[in-house]
Protein backbone atom coordinates (compact mmCIF):
# COMPACT_ATOMS: atom_id res chain seq x y z
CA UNK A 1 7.90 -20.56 27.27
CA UNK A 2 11.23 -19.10 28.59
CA UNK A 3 12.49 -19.34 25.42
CA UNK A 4 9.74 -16.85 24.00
CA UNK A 5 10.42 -14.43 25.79
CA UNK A 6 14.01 -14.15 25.08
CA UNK A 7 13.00 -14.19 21.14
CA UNK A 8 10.16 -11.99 21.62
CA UNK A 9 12.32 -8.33 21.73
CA UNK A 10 13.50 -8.91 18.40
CA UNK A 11 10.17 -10.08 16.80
CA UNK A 12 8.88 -6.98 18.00
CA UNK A 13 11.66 -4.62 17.00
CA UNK A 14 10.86 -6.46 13.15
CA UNK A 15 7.41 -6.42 13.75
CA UNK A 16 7.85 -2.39 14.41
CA UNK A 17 9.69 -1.96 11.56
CA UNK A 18 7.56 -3.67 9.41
CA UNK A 19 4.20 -1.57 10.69
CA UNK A 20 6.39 1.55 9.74
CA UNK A 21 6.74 0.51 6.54
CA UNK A 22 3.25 -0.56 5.96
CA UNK A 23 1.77 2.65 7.52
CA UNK A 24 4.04 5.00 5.88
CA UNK A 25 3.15 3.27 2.37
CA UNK A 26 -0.31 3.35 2.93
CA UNK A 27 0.08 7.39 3.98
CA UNK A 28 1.91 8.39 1.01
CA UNK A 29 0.35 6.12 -1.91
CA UNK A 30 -3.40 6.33 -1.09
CA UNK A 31 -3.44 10.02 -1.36
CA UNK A 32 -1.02 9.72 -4.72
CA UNK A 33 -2.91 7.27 -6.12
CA UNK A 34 -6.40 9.53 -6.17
CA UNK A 35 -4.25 11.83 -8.03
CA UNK A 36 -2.75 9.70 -10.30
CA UNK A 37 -6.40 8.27 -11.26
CA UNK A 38 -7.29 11.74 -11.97
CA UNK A 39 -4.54 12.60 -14.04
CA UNK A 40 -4.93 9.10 -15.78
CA UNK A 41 -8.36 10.39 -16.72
CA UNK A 42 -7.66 14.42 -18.02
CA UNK A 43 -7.65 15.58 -21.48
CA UNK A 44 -4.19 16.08 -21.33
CA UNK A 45 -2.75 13.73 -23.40
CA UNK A 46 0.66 13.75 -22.60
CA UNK A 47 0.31 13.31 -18.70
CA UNK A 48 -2.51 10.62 -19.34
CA UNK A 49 -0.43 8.56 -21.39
CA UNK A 50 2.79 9.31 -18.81
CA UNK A 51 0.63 8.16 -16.21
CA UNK A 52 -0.16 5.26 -18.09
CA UNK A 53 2.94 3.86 -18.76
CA UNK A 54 4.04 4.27 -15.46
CA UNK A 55 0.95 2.31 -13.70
CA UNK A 56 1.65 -0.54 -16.70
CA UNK A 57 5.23 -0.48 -15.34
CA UNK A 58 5.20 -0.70 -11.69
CA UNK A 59 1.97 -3.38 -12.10
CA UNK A 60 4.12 -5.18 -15.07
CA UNK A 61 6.73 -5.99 -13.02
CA UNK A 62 7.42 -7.35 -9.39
CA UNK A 63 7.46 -5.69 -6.31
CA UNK A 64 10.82 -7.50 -5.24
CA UNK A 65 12.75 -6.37 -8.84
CA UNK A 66 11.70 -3.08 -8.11
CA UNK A 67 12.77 -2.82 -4.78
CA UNK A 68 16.09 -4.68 -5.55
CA UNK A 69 16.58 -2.23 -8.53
CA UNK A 70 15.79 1.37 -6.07
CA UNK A 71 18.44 0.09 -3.54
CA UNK A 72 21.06 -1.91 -5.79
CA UNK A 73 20.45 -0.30 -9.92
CA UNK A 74 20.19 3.53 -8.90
CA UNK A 75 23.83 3.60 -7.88
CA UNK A 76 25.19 1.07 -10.64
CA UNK A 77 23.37 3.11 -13.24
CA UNK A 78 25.66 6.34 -12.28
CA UNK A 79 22.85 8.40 -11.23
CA UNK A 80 24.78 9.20 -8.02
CA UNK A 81 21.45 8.24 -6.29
CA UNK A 82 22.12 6.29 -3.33
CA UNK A 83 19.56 5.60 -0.88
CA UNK A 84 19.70 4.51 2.81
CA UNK A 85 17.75 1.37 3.21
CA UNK A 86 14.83 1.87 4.63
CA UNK A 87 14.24 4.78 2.08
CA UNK A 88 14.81 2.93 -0.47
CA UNK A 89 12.37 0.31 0.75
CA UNK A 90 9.91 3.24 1.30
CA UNK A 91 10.36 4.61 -2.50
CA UNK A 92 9.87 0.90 -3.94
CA UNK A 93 6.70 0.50 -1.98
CA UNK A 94 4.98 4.04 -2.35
CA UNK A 95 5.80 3.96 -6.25
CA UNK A 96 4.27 0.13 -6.56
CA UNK A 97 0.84 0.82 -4.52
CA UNK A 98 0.67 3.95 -5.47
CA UNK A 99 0.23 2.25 -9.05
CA UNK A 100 -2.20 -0.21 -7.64
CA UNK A 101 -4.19 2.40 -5.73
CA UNK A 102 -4.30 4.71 -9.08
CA UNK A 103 -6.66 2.10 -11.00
CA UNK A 104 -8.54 1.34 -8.43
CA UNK A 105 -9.69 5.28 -8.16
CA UNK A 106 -9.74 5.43 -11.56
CA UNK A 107 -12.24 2.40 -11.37
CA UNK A 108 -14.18 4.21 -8.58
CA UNK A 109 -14.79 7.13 -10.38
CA UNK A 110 -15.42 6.33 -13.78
CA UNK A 111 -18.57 4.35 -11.91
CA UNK A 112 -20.32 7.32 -11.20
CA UNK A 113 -23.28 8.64 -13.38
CA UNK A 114 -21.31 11.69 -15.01
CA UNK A 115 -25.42 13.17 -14.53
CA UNK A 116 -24.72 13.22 -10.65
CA UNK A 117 -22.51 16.29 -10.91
CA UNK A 118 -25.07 17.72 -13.49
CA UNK A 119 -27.85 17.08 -10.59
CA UNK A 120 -25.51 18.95 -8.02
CA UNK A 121 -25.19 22.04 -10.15
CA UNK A 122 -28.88 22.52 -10.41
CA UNK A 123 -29.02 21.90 -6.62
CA UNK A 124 -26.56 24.82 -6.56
CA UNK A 125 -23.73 22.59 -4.78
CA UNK A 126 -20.54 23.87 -5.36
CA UNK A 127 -17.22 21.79 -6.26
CA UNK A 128 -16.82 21.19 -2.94
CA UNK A 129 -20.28 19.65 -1.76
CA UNK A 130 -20.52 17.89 -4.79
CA UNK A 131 -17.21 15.75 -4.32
CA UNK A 132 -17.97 15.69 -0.63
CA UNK A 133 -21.52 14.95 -0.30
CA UNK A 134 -22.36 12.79 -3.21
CA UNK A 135 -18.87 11.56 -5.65
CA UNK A 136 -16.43 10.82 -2.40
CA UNK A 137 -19.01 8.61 -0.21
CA UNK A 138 -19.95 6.70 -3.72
CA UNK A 139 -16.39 6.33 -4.89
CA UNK A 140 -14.95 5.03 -1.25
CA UNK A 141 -18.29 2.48 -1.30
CA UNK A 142 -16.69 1.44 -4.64
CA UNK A 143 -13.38 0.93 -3.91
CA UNK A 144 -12.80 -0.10 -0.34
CA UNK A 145 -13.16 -3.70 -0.45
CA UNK A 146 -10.06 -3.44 -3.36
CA UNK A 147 -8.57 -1.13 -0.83
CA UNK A 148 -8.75 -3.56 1.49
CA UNK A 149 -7.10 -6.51 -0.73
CA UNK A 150 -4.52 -4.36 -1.44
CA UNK A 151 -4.03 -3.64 2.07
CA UNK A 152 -3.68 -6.98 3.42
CA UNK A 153 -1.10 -7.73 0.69
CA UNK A 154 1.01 -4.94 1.89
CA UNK A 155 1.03 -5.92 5.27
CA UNK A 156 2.56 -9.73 3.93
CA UNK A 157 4.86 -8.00 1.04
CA UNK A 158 6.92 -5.92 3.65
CA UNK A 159 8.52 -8.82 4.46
CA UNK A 160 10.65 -8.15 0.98
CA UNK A 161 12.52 -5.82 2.73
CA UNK A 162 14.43 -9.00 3.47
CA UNK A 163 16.09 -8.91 0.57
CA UNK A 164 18.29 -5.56 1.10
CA UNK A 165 18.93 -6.08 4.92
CA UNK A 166 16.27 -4.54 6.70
CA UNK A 167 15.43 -5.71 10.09
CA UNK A 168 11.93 -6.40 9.62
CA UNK A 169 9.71 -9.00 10.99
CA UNK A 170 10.64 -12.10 8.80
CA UNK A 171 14.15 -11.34 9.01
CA UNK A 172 14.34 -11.34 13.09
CA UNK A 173 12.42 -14.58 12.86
CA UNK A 174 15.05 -15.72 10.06
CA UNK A 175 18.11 -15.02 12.22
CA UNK A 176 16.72 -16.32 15.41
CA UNK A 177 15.80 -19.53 13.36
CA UNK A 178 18.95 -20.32 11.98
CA UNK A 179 21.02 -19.23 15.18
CA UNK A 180 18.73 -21.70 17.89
CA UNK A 181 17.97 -24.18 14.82
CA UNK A 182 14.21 -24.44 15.50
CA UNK A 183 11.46 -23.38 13.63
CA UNK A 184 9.60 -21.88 16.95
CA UNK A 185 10.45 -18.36 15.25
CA UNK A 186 9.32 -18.46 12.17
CA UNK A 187 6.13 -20.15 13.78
CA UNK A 188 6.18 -16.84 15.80
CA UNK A 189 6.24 -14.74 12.66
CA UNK A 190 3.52 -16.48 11.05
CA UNK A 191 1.23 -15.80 13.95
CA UNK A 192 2.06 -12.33 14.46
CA UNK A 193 1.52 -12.02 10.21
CA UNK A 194 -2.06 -13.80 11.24
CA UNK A 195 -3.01 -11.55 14.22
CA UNK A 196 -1.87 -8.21 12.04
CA UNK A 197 -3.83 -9.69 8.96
CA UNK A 198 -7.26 -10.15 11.48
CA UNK A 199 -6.83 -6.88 12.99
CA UNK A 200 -6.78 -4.88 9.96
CA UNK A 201 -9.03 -6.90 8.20
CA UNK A 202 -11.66 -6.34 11.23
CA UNK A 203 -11.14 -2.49 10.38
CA UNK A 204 -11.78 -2.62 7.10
CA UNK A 205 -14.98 -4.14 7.80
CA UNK A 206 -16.02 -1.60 9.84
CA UNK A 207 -15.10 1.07 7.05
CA UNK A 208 -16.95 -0.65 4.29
CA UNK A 209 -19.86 -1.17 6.79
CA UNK A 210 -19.71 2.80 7.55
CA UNK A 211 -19.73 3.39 3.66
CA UNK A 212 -22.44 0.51 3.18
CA UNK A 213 -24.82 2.61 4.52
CA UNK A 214 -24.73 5.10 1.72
CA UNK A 215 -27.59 4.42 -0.75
């Protein structure tokens, strides 16, 4: 027990680091993902198929590659970007669920009856009501429980901050680990991965029950 609490401080220094990351991806990529889905789904041809191609990319290809290419390829490709690691961590995340977050939006909206917005002009809503009151609590009934996968894989892939040096949760476990030769750490890790897993999965419930009730 003694030996817990000496461990603990640095579980929960990663453990705060890795709830920054998680919140500050969700903040960012939810928000840019709604637009992306509508810009996936204009006229314009040029920014539809841009959009495209990046949403094939950053779903083509790994999480980990792109986050080992932000922080380590920017600078060897002499773009004079170099990014401090946590941003860089930040940038690869955002970009990847952003992708992620576009097509499920996209999926959302392309479910609802295209009449709906027809029956809300002859009701005399205007844009606003109509994307309020009827599309948004229909679209977030749609896509919540994909929301929600996606969410609880974020919360397990921001432990691939590892990989460029961030002190995140895995890694404190990692260190401690190898330094005291025990696996009582990692053990740690994986229960504080479980307990952040149950508590945001219990919240999601509760926002798709909220949205259930829309008929």
């Amino acid at each position: 027990m003694h030996y817990l609490f000496e461990i603990l401080p640095s579980l929960l220094a990663g453990t705060k680091l890795t709830l920054s990351i998680f919140g500050l991806t969700l903040l960012f990529s939810l928000p840019l993902g709604l637009v992306c889905a509508l810009g996936r789904m204009t006229h314009f041809k040029i920014l539809s198929s841009l959009l495209r191609f990046y949403i094939w990319l950053m779903r083509g290809t790994p999480l980990l590659l792109q986050l080992i290419f932000v922080f380590y390829g920017l600078p060897l490709l002499g773009t004079g970007i170099v990014l401090p690691r946590y941003t860089a961590a930040l940038v690869a995340f955002i970009l990847n669920y952003t992708a992620y977050f576009a097509e499920i939006f996209r999926g959302g909206l392309q479910a609802i009856d295209p009449g709906q917005v027809e029956s809300a002009k002859v009701l005399r809503l205007n844009y606003w009501q109509t994307i309020t009151h009827i599309i948004a609590p229909q679209v977030m009934k749609i896509v919540i429980p994909s929301i929600g996968n996606e969410v609880i894989n974020l919360i397990k892939d921001s432990s691939l901050v590892y990989v460029i040096g961030l002190g995140d949760l895995l890694r404190a476990g990692n260190v401690a680990a190898s330094r005291d030769v025990t696996l009582v750490p990692l053990v740690m890790v994986g229960v504080i991965y479980l307990a952040l897993t149950a508590l945001f999965t219990k919240l999601l419930q509760k926002i798709e029950a909220y949205y259930g009730r829309w008929k």
